[in-house]
C-alpha atoms as a PDB file:
ATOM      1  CA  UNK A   1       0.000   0.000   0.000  1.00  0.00           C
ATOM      2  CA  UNK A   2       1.080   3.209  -0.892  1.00  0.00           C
ATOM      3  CA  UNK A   3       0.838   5.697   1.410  1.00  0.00           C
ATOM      4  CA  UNK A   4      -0.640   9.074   0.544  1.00  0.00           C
ATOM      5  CA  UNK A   5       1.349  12.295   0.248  1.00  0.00           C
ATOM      6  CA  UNK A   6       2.088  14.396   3.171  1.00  0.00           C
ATOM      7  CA  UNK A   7       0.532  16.917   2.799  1.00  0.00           C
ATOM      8  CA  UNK A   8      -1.709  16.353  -0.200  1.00  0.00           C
ATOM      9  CA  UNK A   9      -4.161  18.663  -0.896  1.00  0.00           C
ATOM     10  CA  UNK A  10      -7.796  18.026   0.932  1.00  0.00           C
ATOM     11  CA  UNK A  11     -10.132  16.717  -1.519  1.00  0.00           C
ATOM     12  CA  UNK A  12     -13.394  16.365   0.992  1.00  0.00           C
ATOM     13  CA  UNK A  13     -13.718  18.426   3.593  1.00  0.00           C
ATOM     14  CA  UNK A  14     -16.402  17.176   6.806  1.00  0.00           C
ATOM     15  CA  UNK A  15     -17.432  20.009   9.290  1.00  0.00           C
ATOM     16  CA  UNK A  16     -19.558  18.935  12.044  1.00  0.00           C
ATOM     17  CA  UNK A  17     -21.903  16.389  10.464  1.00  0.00           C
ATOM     18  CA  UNK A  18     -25.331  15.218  11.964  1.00  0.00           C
ATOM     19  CA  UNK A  19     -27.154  13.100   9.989  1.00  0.00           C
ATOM     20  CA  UNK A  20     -30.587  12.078  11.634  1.00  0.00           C
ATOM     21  CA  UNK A  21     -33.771   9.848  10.668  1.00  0.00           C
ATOM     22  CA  UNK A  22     -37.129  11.043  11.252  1.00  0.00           C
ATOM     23  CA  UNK A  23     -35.495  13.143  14.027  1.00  0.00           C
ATOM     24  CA  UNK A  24     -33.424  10.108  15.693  1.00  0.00           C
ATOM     25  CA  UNK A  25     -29.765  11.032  15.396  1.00  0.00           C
ATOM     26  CA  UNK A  26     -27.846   8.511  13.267  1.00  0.00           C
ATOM     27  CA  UNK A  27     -24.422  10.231  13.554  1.00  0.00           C
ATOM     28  CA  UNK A  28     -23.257  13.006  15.346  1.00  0.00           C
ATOM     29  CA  UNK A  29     -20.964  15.811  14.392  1.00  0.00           C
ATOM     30  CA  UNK A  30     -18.351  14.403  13.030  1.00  0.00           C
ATOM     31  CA  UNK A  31     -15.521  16.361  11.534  1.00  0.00           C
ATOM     32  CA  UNK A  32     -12.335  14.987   9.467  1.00  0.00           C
ATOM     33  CA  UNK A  33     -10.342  15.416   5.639  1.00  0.00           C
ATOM     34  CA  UNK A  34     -10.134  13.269   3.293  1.00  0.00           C
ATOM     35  CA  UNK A  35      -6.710  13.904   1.181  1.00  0.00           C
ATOM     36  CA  UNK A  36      -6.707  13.351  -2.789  1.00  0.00           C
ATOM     37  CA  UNK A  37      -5.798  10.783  -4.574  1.00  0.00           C
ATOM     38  CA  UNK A  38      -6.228   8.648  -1.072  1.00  0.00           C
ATOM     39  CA  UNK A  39      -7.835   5.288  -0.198  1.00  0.00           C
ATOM     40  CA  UNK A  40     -10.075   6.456   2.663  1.00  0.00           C
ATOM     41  CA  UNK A  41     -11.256   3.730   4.822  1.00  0.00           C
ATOM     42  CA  UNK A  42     -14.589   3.713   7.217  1.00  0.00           C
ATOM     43  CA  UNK A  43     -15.235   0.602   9.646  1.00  0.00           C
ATOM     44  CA  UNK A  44     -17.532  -0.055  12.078  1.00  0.00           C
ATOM     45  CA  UNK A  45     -20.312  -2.433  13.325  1.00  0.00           C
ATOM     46  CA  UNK A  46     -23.694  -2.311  11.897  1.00  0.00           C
ATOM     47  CA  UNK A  47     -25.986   0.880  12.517  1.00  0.00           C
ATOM     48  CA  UNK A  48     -22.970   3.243  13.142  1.00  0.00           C
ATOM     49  CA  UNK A  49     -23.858   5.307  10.670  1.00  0.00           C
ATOM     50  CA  UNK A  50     -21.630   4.586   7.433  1.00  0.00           C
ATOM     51  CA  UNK A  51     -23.927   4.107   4.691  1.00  0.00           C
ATOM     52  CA  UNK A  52     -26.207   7.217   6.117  1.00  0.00           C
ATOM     53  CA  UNK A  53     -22.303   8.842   5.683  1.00  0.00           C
ATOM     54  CA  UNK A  54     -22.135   8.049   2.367  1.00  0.00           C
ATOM     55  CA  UNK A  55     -25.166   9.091   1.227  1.00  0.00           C
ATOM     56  CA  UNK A  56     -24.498  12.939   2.473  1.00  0.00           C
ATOM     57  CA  UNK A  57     -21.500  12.877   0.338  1.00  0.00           C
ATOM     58  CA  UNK A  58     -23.074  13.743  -3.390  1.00  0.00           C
ATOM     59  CA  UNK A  59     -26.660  14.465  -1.939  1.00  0.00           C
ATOM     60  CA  UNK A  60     -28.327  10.846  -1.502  1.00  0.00           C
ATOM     61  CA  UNK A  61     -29.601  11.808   1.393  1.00  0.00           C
ATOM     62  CA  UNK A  62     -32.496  14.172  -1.012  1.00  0.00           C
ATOM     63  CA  UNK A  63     -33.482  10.238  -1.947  1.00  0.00           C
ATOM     64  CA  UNK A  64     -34.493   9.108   1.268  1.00  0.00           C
ATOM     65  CA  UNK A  65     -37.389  10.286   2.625  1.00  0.00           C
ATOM     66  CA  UNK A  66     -37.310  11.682   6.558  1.00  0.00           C
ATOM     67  CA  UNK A  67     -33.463  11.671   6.501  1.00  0.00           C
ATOM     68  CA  UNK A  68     -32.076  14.959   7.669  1.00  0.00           C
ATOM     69  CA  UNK A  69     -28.520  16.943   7.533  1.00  0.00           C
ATOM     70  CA  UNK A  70     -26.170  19.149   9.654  1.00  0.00           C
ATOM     71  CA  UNK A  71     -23.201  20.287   9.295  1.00  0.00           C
ATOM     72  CA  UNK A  72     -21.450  20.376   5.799  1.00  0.00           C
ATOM     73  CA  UNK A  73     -19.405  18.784   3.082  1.00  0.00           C
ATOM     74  CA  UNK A  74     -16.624  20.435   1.209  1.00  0.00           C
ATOM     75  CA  UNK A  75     -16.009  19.178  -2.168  1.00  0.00           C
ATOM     76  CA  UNK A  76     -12.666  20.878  -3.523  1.00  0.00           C
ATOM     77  CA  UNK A  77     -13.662  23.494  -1.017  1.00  0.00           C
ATOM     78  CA  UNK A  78     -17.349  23.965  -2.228  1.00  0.00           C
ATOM     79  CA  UNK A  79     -20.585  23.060   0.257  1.00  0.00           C
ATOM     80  CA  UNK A  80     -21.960  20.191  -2.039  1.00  0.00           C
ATOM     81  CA  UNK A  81     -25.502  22.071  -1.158  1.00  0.00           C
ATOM     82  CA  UNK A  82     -24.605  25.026  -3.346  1.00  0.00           C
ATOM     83  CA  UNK A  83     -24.701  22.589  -6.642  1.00  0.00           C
ATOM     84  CA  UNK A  84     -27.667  24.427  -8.672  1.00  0.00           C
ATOM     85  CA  UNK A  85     -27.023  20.893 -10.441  1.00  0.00           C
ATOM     86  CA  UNK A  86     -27.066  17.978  -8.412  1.00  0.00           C
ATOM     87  CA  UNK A  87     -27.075  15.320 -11.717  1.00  0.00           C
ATOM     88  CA  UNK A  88     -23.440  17.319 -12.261  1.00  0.00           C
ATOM     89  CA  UNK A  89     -22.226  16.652  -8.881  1.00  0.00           C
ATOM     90  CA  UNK A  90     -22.802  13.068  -8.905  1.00  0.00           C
ATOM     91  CA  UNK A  91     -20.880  12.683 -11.959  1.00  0.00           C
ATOM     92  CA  UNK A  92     -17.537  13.680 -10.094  1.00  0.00           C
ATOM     93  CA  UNK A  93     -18.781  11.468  -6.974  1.00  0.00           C
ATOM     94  CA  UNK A  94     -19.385   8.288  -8.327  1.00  0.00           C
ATOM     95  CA  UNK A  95     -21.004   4.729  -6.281  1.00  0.00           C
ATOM     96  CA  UNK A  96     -21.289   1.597  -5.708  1.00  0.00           C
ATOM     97  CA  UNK A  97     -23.119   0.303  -3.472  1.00  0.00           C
ATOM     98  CA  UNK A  98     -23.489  -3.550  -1.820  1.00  0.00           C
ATOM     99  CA  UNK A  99     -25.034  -5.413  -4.304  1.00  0.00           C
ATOM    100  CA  UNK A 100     -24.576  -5.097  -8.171  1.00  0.00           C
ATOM    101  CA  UNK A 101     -27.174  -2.889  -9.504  1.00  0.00           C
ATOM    102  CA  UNK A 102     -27.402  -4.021 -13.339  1.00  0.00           C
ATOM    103  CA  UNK A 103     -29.644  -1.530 -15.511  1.00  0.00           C
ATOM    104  CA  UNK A 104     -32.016  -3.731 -17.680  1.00  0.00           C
ATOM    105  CA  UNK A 105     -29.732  -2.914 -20.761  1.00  0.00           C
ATOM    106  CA  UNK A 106     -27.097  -4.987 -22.402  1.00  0.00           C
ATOM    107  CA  UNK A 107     -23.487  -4.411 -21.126  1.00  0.00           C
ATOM    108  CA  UNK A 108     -21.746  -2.099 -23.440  1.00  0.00           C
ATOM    109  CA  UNK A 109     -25.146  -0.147 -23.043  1.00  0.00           C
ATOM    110  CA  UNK A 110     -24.775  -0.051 -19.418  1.00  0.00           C
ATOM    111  CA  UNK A 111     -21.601   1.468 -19.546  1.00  0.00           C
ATOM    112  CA  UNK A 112     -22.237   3.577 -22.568  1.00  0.00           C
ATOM    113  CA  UNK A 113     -25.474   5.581 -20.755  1.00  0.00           C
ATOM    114  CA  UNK A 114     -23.436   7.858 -18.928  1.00  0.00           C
ATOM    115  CA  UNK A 115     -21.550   9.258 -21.811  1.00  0.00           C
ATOM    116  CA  UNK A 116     -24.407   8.961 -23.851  1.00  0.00           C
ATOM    117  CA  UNK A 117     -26.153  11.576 -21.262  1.00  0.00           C
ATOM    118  CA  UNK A 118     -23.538  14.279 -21.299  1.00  0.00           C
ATOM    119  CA  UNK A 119     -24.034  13.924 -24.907  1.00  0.00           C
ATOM    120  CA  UNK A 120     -21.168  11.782 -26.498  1.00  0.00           C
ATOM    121  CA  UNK A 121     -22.908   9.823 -29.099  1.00  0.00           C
ATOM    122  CA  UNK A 122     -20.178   8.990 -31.806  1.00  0.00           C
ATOM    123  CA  UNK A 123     -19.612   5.223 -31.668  1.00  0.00           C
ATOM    124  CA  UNK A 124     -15.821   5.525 -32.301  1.00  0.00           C
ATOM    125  CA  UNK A 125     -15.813   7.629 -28.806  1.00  0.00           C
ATOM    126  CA  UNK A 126     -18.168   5.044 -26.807  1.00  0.00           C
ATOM    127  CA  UNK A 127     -16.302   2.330 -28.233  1.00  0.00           C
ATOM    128  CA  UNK A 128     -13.009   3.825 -26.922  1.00  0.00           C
ATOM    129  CA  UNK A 129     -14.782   4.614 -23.226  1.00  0.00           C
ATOM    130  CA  UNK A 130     -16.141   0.928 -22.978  1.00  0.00           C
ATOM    131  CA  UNK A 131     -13.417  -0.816 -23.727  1.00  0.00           C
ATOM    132  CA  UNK A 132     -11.428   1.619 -21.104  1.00  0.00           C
ATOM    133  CA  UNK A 133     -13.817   1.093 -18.258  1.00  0.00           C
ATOM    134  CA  UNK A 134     -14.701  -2.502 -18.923  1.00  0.00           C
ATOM    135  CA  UNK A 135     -10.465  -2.551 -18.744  1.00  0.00           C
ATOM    136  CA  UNK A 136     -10.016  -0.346 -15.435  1.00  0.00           C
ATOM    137  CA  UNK A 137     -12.831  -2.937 -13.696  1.00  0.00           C
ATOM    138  CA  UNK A 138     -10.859  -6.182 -15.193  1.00  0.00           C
ATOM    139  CA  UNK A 139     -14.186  -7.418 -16.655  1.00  0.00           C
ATOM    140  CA  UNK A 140     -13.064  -6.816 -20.381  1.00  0.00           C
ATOM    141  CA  UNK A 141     -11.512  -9.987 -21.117  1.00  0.00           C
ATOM    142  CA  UNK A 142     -14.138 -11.674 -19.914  1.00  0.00           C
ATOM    143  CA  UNK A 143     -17.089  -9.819 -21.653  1.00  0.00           C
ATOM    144  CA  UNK A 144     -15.690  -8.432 -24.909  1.00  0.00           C
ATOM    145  CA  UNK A 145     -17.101 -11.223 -26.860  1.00  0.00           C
ATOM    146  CA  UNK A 146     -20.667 -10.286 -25.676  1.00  0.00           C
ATOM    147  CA  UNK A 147     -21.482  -6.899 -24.995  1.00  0.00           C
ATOM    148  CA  UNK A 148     -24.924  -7.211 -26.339  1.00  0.00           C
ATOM    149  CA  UNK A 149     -26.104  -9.916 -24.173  1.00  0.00           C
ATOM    150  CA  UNK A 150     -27.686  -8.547 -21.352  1.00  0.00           C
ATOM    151  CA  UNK A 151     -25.992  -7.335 -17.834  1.00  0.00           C
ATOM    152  CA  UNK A 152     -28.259  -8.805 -15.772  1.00  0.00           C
ATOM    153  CA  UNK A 153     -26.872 -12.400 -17.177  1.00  0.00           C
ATOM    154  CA  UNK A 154     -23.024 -11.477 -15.894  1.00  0.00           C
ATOM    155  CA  UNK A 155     -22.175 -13.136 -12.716  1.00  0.00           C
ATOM    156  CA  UNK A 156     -22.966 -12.012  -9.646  1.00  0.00           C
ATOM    157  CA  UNK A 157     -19.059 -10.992  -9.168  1.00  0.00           C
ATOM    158  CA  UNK A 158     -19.023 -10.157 -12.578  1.00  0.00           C
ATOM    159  CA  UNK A 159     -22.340  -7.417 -12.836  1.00  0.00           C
ATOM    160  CA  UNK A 160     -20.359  -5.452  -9.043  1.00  0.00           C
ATOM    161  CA  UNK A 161     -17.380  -5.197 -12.026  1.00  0.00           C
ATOM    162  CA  UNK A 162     -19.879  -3.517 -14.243  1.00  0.00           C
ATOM    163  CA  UNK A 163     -21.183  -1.709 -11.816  1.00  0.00           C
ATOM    164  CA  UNK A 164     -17.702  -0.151 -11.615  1.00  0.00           C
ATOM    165  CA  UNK A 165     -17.074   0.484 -14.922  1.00  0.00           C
ATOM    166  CA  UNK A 166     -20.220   2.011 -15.095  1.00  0.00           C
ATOM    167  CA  UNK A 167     -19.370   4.532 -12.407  1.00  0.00           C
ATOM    168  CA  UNK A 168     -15.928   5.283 -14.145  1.00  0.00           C
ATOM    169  CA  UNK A 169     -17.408   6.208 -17.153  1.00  0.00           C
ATOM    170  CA  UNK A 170     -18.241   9.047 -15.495  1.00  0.00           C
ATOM    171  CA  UNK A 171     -15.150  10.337 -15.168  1.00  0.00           C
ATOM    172  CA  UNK A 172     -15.353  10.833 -11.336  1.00  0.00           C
ATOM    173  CA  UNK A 173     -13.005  12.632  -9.482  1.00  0.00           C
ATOM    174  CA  UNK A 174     -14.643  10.788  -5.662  1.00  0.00           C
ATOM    175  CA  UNK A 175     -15.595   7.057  -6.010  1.00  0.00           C
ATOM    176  CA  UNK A 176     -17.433   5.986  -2.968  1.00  0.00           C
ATOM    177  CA  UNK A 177     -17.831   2.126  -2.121  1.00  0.00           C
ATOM    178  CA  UNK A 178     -20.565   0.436  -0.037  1.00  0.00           C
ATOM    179  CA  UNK A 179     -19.390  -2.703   1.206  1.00  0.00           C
ATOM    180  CA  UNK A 180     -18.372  -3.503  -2.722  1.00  0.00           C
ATOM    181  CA  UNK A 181     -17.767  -7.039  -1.817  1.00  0.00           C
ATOM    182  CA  UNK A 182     -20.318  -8.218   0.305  1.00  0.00           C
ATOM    183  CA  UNK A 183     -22.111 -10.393  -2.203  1.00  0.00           C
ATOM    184  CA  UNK A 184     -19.064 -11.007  -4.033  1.00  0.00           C
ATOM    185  CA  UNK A 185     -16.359 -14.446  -3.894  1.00  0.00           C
ATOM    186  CA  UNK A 186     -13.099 -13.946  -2.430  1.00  0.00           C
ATOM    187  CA  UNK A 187     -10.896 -14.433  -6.001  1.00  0.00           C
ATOM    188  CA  UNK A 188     -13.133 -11.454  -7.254  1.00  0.00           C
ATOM    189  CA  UNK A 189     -12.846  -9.450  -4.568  1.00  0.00           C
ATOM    190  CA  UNK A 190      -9.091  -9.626  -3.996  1.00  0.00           C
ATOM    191  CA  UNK A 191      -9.207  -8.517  -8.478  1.00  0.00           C
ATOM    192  CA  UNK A 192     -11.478  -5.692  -7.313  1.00  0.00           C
ATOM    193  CA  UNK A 193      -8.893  -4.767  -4.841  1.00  0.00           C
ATOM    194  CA  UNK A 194      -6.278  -4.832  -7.241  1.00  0.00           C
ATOM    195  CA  UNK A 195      -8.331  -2.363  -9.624  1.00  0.00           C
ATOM    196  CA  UNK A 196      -8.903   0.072  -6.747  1.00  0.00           C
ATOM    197  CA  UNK A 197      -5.520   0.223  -6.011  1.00  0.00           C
ATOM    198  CA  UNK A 198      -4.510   1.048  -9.444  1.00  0.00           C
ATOM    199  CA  UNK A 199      -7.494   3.649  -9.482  1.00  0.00           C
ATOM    200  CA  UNK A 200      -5.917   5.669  -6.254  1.00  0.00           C
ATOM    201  CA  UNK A 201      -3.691   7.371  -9.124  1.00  0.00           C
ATOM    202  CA  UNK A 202      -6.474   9.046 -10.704  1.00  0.00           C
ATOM    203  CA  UNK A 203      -9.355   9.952  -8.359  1.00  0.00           C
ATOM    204  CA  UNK A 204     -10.186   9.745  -4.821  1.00  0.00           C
ATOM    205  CA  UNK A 205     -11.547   7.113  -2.912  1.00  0.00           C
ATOM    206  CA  UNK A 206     -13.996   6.976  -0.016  1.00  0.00           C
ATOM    207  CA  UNK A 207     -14.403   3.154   1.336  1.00  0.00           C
ATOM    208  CA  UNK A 208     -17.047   1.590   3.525  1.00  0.00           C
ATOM    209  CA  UNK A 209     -16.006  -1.807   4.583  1.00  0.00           C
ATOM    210  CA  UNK A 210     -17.504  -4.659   6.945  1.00  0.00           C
ATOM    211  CA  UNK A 211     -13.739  -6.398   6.688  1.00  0.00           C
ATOM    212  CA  UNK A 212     -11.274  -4.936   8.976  1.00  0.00           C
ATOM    213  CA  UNK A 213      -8.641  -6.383   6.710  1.00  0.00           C
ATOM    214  CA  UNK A 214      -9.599  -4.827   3.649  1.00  0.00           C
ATOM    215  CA  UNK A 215      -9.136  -1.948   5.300  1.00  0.00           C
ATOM    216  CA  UNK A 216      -5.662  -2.549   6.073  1.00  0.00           C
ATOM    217  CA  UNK A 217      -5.271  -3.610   2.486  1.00  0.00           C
ATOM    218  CA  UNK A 218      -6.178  -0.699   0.945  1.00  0.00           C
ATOM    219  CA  UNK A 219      -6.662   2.221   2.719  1.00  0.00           C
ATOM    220  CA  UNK A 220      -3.893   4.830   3.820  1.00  0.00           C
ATOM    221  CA  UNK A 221      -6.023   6.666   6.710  1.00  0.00           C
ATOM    222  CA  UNK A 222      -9.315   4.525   8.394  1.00  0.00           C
ATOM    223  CA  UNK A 223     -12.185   6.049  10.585  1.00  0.00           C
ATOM    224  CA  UNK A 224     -14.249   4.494  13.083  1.00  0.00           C
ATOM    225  CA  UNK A 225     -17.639   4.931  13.534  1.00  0.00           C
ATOM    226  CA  UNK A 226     -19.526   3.652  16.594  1.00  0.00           C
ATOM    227  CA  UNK A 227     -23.018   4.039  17.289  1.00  0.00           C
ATOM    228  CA  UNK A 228     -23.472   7.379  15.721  1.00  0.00           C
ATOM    229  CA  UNK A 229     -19.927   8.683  16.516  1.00  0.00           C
ATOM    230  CA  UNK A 230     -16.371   9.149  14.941  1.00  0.00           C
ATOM    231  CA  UNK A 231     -14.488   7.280  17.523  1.00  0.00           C
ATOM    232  CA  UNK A 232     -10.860   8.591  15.863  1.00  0.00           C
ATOM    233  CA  UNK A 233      -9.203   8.873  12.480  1.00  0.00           C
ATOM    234  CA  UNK A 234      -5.901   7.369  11.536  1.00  0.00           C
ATOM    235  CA  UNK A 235      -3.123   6.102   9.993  1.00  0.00           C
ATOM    236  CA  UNK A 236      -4.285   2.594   9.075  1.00  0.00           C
ATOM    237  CA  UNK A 237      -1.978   0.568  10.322  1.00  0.00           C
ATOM    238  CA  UNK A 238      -1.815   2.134  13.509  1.00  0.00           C
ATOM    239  CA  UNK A 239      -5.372   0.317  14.225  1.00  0.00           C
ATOM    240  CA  UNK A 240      -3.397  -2.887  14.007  1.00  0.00           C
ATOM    241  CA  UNK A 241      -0.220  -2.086  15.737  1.00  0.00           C
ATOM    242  CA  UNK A 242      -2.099  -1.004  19.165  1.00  0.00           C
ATOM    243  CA  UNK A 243      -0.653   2.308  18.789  1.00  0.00           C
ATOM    244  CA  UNK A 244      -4.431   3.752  18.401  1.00  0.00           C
ATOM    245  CA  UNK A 245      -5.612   5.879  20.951  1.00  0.00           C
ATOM    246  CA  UNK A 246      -9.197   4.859  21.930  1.00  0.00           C
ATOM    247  CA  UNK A 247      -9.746   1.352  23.369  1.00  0.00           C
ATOM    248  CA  UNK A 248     -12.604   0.921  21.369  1.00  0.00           C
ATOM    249  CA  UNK A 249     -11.052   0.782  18.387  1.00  0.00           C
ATOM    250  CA  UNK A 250      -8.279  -1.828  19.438  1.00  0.00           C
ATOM    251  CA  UNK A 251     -11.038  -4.017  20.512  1.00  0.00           C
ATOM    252  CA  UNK A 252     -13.287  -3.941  17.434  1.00  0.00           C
ATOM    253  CA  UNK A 253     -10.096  -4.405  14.658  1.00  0.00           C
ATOM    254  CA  UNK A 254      -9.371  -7.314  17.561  1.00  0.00           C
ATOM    255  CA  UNK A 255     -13.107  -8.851  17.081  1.00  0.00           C
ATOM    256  CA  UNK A 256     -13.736  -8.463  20.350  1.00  0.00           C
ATOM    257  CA  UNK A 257     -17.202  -6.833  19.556  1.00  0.00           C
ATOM    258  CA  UNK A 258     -18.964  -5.948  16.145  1.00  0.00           C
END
């Protein structure tokens, strides 16, 4: 892993975040930077607020009905609630979440709609950006002999690839992940991990993981959420070495809880 630049310019920007539920608090003012061009890591057990994290960062949050912000997010030093256009923000903050979410089209359509939308429709140029994100999310090999047939027929490991490639032909500058391998084998997973790594040279990434050692694998800097708070922030290896300063921490990377 390589570790990110000392003092790399801040990419994402948290002030005092609350995000609540119908008025029940889900997290609770938490504050941190996220560097570019860094593998950002979130653990934590279930209900500690990650996902509800996510979901503030490019405006999610306007999807789910009853859910409720404070605080702000910086994007390259911008409050991501002062984008008249929301549909332009989410291009630069890409996700993927859990499970593979395969539109009902075939899969060089799948990975074509994005361009298509911001109005590339030459078939040399979609060509060019389907081969190049089918490539970035090692699926090409596998698929390149049937991009008509549909998405939805691709492997369960195979349609979280697509998934990917369909959020890098966006272009984004953020790339948030949900838990990317939770329905997906181990030999897939540890490819995905290989892509992502390869991907920290080009954009940003923010990582939500349920596997303590994927977090060590990938990320630079981790955070811990518990129960609605940011326990600490740190180096990532640090949370393995016992060098972290809040018990709570050392005990969930241990598996004593979670």
């Amino acid at each position: 892993m390589v570790a990110a630049e000392v003092g790399a310019r801040t990419k994402l920007e948290i002030e005092n975040l609350t995000l609540s539920y119908g008025g029940k608090t889900a997290l609770r003012d938490v504050s941190f930077k996220v560097r570019e061009n860094e593998i950002f890591g979130i653990i934590g057990p279930a209900n500690s607020g990650k996902t509800s994290f996510l979901r503030a960062l490019n405006r999610m949050n306007e999807l789910v009905t009853g859910m409720g912000v404070e605080g702000r997010v910086l994007f390259d030093g911008e409050d991501v609630n002062t984008f008249e256009n929301v549909f332009a923000l989410r291009r630069r903050i890409g996700v993927v979440f859990p499970l593979p979410v395969g539109l009902p089209l075939s899969v060089y359509d799948n990975v074509a709609l994005s361009p298509r939308l911001t109005g590339i429709n030459k078939k040399a140029d979609l060509d060019e950006i389907v081969e190049r994100c089918l490539t970035r999310a090692a699926l090409w090999d596998e698929v390149k002999d049937r991009l008509d047939a549909l998405g939805s027929l691709l492997s369960g490991g195979q349609q979280q690839r697509l998934t990917i490639a369909r959020a890098l032909s966006q272009d984004p500058e953020l790339l948030l992940l949900d838990e990317f391998s939770i329905a997906v084998d181990p030999v897939t997973t540890m490819r995905i991990e290989d892509v992502l790594k390869e991907l920290r040279s080009e954009m940003t990434i923010v990582m939500v993981t349920n596997l303590v050692q994927q977090a060590r694998r990938l990320a630079e800097r981790t955070a811990f959420f518990l129960n609605g708070e940011l326990v600490e922030v740190g180096e990532t290896e640090e949370f393995f070495t016992g060098t972290v300063q809040d018990v709570r921490t050392r005990e969930y990377v241990e598996g004593k809880f979670g």
